[in-house]
PDB file of N, CA and C in Angstrom:
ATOM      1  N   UNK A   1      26.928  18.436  17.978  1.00  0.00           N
ATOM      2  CA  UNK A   1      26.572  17.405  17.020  1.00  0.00           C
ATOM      3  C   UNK A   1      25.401  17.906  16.191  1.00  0.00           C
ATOM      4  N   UNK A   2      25.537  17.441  15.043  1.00  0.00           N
ATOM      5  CA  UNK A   2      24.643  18.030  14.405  1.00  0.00           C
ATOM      6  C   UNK A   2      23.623  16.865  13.787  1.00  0.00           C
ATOM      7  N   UNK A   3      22.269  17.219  14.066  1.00  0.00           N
ATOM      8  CA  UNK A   3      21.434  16.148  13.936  1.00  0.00           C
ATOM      9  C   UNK A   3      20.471  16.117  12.388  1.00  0.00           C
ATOM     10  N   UNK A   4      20.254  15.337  12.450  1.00  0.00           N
ATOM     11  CA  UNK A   4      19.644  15.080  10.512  1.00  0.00           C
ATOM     12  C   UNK A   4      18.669  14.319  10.927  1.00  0.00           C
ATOM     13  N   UNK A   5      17.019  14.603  10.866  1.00  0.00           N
ATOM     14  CA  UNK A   5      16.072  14.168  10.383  1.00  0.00           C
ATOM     15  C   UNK A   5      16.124  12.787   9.389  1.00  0.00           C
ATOM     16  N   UNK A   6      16.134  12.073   9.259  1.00  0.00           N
ATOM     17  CA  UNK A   6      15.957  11.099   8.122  1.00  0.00           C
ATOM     18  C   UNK A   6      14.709  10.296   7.562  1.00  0.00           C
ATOM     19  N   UNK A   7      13.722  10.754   8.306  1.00  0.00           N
ATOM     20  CA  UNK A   7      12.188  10.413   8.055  1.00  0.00           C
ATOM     21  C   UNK A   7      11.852  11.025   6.999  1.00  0.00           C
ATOM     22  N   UNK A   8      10.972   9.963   6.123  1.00  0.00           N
ATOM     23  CA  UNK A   8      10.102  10.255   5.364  1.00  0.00           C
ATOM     24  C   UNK A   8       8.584  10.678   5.261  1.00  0.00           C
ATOM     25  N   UNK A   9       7.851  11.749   4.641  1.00  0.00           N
ATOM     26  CA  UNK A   9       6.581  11.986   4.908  1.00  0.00           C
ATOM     27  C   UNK A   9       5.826  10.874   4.463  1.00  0.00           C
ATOM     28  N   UNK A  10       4.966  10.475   5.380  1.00  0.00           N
ATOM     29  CA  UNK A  10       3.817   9.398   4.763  1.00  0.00           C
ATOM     30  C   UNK A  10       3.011  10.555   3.761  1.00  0.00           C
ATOM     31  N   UNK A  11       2.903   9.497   2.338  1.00  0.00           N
ATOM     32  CA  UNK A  11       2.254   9.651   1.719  1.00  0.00           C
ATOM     33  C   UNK A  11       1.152   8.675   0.718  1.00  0.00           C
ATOM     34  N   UNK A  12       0.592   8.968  -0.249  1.00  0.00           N
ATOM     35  CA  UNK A  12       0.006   7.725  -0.512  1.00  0.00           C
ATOM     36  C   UNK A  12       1.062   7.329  -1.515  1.00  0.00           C
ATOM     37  N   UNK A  13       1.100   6.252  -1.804  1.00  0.00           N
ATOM     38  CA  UNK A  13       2.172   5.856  -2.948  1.00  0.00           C
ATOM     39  C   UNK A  13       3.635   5.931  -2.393  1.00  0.00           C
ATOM     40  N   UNK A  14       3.654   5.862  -1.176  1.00  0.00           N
ATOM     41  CA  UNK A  14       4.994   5.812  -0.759  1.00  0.00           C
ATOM     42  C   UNK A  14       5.911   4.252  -0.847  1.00  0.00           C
ATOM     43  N   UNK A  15       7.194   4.134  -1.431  1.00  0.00           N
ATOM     44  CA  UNK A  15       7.884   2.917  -1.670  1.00  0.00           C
ATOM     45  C   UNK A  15       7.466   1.960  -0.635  1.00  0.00           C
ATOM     46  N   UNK A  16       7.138   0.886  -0.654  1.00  0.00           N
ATOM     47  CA  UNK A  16       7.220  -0.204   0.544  1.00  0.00           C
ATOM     48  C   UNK A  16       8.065  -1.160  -0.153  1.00  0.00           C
ATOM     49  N   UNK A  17       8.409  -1.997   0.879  1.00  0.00           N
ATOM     50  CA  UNK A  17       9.764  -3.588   0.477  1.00  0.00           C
ATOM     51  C   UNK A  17       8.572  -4.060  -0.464  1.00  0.00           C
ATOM     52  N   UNK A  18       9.261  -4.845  -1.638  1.00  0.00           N
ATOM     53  CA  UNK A  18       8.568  -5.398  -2.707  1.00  0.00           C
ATOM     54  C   UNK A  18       7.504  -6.375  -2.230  1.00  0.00           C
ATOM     55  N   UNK A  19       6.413  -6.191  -2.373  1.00  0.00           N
ATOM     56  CA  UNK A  19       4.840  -7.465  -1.804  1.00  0.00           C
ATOM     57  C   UNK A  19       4.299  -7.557  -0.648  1.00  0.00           C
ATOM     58  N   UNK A  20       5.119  -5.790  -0.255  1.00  0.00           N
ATOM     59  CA  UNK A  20       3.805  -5.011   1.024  1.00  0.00           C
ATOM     60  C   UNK A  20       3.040  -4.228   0.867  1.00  0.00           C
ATOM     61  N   UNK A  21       2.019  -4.695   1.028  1.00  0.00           N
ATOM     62  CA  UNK A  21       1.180  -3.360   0.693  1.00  0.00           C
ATOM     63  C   UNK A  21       1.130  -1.586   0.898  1.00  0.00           C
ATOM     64  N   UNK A  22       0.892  -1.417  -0.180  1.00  0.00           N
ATOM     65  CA  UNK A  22       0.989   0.308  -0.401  1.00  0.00           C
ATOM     66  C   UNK A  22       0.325   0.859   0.640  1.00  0.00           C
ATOM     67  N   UNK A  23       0.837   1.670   0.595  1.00  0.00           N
ATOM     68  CA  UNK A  23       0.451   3.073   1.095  1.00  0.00           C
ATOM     69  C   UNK A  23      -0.282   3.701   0.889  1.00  0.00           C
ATOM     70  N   UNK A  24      -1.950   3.881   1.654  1.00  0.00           N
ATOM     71  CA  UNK A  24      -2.887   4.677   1.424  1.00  0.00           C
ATOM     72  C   UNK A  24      -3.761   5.578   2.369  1.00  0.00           C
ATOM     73  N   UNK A  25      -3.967   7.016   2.083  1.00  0.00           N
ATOM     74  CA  UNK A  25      -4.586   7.883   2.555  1.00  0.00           C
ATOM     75  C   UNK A  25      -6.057   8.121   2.253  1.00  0.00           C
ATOM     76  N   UNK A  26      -6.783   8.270   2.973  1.00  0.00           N
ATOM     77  CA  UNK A  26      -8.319   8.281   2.148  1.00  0.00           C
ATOM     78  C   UNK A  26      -8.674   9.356   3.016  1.00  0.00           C
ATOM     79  N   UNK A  27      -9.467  10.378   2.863  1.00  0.00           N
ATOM     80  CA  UNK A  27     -10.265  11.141   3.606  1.00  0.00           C
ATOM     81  C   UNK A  27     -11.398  10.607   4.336  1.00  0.00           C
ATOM     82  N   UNK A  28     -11.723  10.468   5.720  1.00  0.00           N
ATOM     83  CA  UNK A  28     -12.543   9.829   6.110  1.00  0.00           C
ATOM     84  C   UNK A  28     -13.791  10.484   6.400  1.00  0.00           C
ATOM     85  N   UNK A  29     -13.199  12.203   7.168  1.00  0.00           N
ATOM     86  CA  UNK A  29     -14.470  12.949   7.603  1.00  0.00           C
ATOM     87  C   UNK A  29     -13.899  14.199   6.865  1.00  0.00           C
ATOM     88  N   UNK A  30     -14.570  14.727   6.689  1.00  0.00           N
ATOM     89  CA  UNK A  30     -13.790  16.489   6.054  1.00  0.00           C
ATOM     90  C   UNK A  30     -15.296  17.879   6.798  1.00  0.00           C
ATOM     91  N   UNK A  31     -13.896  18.577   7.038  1.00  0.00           N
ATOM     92  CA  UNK A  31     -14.914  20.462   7.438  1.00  0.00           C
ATOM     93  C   UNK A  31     -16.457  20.272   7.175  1.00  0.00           C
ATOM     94  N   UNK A  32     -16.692  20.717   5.078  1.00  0.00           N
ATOM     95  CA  UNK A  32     -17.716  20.461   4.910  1.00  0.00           C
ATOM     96  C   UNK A  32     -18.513  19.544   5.032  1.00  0.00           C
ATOM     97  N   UNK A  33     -18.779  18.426   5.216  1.00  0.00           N
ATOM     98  CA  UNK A  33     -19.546  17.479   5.438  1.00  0.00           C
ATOM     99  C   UNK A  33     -19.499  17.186   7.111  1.00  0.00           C
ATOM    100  N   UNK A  34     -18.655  17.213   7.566  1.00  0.00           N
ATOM    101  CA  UNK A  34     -18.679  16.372   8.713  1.00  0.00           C
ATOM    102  C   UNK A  34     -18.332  17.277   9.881  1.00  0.00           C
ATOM    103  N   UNK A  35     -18.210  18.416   9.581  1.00  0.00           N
ATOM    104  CA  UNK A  35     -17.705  19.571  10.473  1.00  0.00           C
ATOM    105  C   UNK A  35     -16.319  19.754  11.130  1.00  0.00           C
ATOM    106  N   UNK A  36     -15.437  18.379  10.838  1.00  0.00           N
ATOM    107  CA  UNK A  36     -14.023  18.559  11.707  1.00  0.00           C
ATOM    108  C   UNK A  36     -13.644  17.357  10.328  1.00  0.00           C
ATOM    109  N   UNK A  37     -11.999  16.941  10.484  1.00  0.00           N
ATOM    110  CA  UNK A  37     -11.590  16.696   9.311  1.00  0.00           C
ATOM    111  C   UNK A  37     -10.859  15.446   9.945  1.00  0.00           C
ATOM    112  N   UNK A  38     -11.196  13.916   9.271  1.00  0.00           N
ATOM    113  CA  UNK A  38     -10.117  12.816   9.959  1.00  0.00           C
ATOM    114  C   UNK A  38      -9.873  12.105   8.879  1.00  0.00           C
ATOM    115  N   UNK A  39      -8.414  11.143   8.943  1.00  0.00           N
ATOM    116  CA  UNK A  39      -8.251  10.628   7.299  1.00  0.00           C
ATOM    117  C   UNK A  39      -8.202   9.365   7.914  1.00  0.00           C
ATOM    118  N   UNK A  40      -8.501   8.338   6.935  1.00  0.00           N
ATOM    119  CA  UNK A  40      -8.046   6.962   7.172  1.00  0.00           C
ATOM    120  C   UNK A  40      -6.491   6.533   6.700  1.00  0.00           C
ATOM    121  N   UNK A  41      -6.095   6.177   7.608  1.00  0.00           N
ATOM    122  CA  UNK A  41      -4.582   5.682   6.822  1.00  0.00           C
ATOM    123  C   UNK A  41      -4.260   4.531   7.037  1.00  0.00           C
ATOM    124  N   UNK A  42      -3.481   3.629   5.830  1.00  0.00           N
ATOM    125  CA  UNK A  42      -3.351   2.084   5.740  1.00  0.00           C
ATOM    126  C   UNK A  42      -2.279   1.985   5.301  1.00  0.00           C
ATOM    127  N   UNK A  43      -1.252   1.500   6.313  1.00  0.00           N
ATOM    128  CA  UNK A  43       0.341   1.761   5.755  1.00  0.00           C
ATOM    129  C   UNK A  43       1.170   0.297   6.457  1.00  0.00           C
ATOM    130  N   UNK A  44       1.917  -0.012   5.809  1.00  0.00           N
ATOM    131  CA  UNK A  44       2.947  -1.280   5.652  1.00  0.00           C
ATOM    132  C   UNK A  44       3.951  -0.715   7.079  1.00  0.00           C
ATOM    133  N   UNK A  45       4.406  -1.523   7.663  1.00  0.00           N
ATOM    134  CA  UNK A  45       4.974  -1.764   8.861  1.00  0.00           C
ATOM    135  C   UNK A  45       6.953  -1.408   7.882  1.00  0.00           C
ATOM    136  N   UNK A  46       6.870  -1.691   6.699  1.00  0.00           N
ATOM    137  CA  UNK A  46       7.966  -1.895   5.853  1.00  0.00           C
ATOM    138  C   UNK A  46       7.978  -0.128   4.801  1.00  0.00           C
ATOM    139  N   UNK A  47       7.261   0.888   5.074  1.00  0.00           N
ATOM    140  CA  UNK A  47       7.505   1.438   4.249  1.00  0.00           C
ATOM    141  C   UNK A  47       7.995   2.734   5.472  1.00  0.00           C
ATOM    142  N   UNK A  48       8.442   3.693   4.414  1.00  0.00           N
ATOM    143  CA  UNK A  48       9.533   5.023   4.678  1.00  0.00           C
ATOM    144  C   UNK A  48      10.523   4.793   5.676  1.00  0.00           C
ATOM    145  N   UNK A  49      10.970   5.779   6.235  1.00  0.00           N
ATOM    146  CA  UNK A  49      11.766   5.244   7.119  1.00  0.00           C
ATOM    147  C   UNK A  49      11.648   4.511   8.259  1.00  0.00           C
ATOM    148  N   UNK A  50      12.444   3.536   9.028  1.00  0.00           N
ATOM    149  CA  UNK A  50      11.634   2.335   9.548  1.00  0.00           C
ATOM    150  C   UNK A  50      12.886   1.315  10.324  1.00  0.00           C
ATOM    151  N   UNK A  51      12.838   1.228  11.436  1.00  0.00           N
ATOM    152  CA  UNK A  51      14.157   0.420  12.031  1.00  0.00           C
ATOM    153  C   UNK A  51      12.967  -1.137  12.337  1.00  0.00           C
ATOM    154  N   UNK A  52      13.632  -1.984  11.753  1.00  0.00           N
ATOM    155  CA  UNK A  52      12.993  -3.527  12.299  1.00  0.00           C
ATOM    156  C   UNK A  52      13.450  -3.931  13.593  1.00  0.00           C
ATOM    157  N   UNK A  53      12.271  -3.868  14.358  1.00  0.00           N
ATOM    158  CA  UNK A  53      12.868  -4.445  15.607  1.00  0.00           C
ATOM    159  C   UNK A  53      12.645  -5.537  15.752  1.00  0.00           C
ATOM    160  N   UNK A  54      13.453  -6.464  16.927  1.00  0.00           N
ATOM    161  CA  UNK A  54      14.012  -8.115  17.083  1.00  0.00           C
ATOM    162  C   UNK A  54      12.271  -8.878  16.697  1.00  0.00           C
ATOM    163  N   UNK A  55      11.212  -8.063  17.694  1.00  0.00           N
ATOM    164  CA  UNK A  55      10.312  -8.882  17.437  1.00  0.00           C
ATOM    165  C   UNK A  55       9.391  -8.894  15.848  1.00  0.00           C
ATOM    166  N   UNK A  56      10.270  -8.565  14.980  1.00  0.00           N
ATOM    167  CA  UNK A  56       9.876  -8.619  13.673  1.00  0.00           C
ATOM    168  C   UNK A  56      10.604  -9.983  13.280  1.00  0.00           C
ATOM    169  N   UNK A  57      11.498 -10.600  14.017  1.00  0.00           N
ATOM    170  CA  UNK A  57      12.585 -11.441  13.310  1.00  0.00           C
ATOM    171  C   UNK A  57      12.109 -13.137  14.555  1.00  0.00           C
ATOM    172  N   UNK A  58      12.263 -12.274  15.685  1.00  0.00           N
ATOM    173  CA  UNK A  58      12.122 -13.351  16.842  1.00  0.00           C
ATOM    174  C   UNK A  58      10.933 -12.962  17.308  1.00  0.00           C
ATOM    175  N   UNK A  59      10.192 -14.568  17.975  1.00  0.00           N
ATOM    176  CA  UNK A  59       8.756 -14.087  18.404  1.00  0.00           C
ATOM    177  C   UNK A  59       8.679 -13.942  19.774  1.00  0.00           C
ATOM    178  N   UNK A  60       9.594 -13.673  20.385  1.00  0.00           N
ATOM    179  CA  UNK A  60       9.401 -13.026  22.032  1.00  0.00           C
ATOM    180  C   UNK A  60      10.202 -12.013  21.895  1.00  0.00           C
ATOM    181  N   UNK A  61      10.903 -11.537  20.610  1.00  0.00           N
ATOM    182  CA  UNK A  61      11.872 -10.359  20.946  1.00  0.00           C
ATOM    183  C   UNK A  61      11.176  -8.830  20.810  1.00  0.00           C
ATOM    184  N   UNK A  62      11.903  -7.705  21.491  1.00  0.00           N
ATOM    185  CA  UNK A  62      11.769  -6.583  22.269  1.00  0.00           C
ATOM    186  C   UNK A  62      10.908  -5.589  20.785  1.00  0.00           C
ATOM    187  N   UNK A  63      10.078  -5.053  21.429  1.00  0.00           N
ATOM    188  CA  UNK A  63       9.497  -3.939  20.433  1.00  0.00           C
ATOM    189  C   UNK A  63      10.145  -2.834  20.251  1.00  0.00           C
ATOM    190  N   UNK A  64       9.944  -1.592  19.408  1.00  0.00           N
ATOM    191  CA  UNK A  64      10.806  -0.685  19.228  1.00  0.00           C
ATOM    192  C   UNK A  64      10.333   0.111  20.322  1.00  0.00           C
ATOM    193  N   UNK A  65       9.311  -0.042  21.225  1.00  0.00           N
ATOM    194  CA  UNK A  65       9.037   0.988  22.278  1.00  0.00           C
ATOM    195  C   UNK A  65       9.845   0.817  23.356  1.00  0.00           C
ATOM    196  N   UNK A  66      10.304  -0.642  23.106  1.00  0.00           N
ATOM    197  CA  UNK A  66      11.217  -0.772  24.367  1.00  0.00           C
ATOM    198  C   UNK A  66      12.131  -0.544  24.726  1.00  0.00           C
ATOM    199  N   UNK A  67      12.437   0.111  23.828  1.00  0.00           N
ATOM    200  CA  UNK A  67      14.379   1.025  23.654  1.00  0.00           C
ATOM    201  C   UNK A  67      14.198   2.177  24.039  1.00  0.00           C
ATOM    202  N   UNK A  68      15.011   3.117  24.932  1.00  0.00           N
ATOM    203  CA  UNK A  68      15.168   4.397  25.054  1.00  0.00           C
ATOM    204  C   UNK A  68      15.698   5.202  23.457  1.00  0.00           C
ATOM    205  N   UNK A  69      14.771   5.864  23.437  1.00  0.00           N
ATOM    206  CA  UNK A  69      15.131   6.848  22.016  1.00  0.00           C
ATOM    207  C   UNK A  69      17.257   7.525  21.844  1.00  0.00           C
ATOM    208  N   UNK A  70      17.753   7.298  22.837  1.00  0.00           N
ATOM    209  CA  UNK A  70      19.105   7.668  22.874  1.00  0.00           C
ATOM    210  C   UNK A  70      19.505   6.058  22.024  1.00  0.00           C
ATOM    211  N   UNK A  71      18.969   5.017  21.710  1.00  0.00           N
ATOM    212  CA  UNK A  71      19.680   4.032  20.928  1.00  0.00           C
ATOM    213  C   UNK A  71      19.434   4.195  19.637  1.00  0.00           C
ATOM    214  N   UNK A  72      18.594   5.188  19.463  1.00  0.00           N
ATOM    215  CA  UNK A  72      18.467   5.237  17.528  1.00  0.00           C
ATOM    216  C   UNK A  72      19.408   7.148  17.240  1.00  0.00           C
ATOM    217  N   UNK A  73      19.988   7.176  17.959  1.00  0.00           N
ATOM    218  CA  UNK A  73      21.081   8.623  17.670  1.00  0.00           C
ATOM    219  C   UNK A  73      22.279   8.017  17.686  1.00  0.00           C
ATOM    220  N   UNK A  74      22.884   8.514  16.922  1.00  0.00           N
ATOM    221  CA  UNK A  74      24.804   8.151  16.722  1.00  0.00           C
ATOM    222  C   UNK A  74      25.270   8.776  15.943  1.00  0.00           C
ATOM    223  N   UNK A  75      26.679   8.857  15.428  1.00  0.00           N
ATOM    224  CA  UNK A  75      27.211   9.398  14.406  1.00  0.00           C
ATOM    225  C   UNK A  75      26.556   8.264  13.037  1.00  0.00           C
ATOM    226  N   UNK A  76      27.077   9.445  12.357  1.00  0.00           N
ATOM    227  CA  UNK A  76      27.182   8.557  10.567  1.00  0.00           C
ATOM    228  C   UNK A  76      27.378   9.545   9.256  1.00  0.00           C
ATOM    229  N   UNK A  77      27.378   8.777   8.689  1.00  0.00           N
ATOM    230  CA  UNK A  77      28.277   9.269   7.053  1.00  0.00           C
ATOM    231  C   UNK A  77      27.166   9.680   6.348  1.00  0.00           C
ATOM    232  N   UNK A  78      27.106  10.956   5.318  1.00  0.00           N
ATOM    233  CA  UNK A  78      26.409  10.172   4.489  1.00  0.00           C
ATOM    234  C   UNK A  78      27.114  10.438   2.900  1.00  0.00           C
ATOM    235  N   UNK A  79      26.766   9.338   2.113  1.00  0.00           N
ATOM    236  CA  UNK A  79      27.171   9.093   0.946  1.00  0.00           C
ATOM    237  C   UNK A  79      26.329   9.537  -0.227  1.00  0.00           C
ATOM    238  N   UNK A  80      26.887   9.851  -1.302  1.00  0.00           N
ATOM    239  CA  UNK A  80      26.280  10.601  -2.434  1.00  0.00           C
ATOM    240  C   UNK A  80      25.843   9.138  -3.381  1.00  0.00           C
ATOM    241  N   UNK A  81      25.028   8.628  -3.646  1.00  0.00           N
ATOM    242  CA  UNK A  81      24.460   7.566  -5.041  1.00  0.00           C
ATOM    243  C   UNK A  81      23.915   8.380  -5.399  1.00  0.00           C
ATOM    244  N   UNK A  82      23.057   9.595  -5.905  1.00  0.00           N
ATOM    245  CA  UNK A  82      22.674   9.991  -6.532  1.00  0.00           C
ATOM    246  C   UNK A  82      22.377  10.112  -7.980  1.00  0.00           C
ATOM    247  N   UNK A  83      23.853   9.554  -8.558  1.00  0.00           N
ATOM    248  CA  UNK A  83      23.974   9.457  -9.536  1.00  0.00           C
ATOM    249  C   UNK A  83      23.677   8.092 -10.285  1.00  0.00           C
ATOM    250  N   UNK A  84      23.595   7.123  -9.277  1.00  0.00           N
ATOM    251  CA  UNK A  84      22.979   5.757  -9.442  1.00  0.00           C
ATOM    252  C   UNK A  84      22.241   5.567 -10.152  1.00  0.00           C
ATOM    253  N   UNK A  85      21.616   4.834 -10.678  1.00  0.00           N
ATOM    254  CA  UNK A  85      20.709   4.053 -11.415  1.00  0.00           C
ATOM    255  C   UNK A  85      19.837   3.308 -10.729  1.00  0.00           C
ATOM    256  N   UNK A  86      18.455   2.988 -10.405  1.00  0.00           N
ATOM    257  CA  UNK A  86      17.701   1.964 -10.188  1.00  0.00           C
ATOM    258  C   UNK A  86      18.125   0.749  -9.962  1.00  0.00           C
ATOM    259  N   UNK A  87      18.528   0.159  -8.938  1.00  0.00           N
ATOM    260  CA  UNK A  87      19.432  -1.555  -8.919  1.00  0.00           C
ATOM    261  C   UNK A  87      20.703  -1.471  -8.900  1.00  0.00           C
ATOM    262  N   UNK A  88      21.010  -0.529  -9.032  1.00  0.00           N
ATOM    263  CA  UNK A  88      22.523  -0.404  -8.795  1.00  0.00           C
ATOM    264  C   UNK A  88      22.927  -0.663  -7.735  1.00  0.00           C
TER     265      UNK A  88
END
């Protein structure tokens, strides 16, 4: 079987669902100043790639930690839109 990555790199400005907040990277500590390097990051629960789990929908339902990682592998297709348009 052949497996496909489908994650997206966090970045700043990365798409989120329309009236979640963006996506942002800030440098927090860096080499020169601070001697070792850490970033702040502030990112939407809704942006890049992203499976909603039950307790996003129901308020006692299961988190995504609670699944064995063998439930997000399967077969699948993939399809060309490329040629799409925005809203299409």
């Amino acid at each position: 079987m052949k497996i496909i990555d489908l994650s997206h790199n966090i970045i700043n400005n990365l798409q989120v669902y329309p009236g979640d907040p963006e996506t942002k990277i800030r440098k927090h500590c860096t080499f020169d100043k601070d001697g070792y390097m850490v970033n702040e990051l502030s990112i939407s629960t809704h942006c890049a790639t992203h499976i909603d789990a039950p307790n996003h929908f129901i308020k006692d339902g299961k988190g995504i930690d609670e699944y064995p990682i063998s439930k997000f592998i399967g077969k699948g297709i993939v399809i060309d839109v490329s040629y799409k348009k925005e809203g299409e």
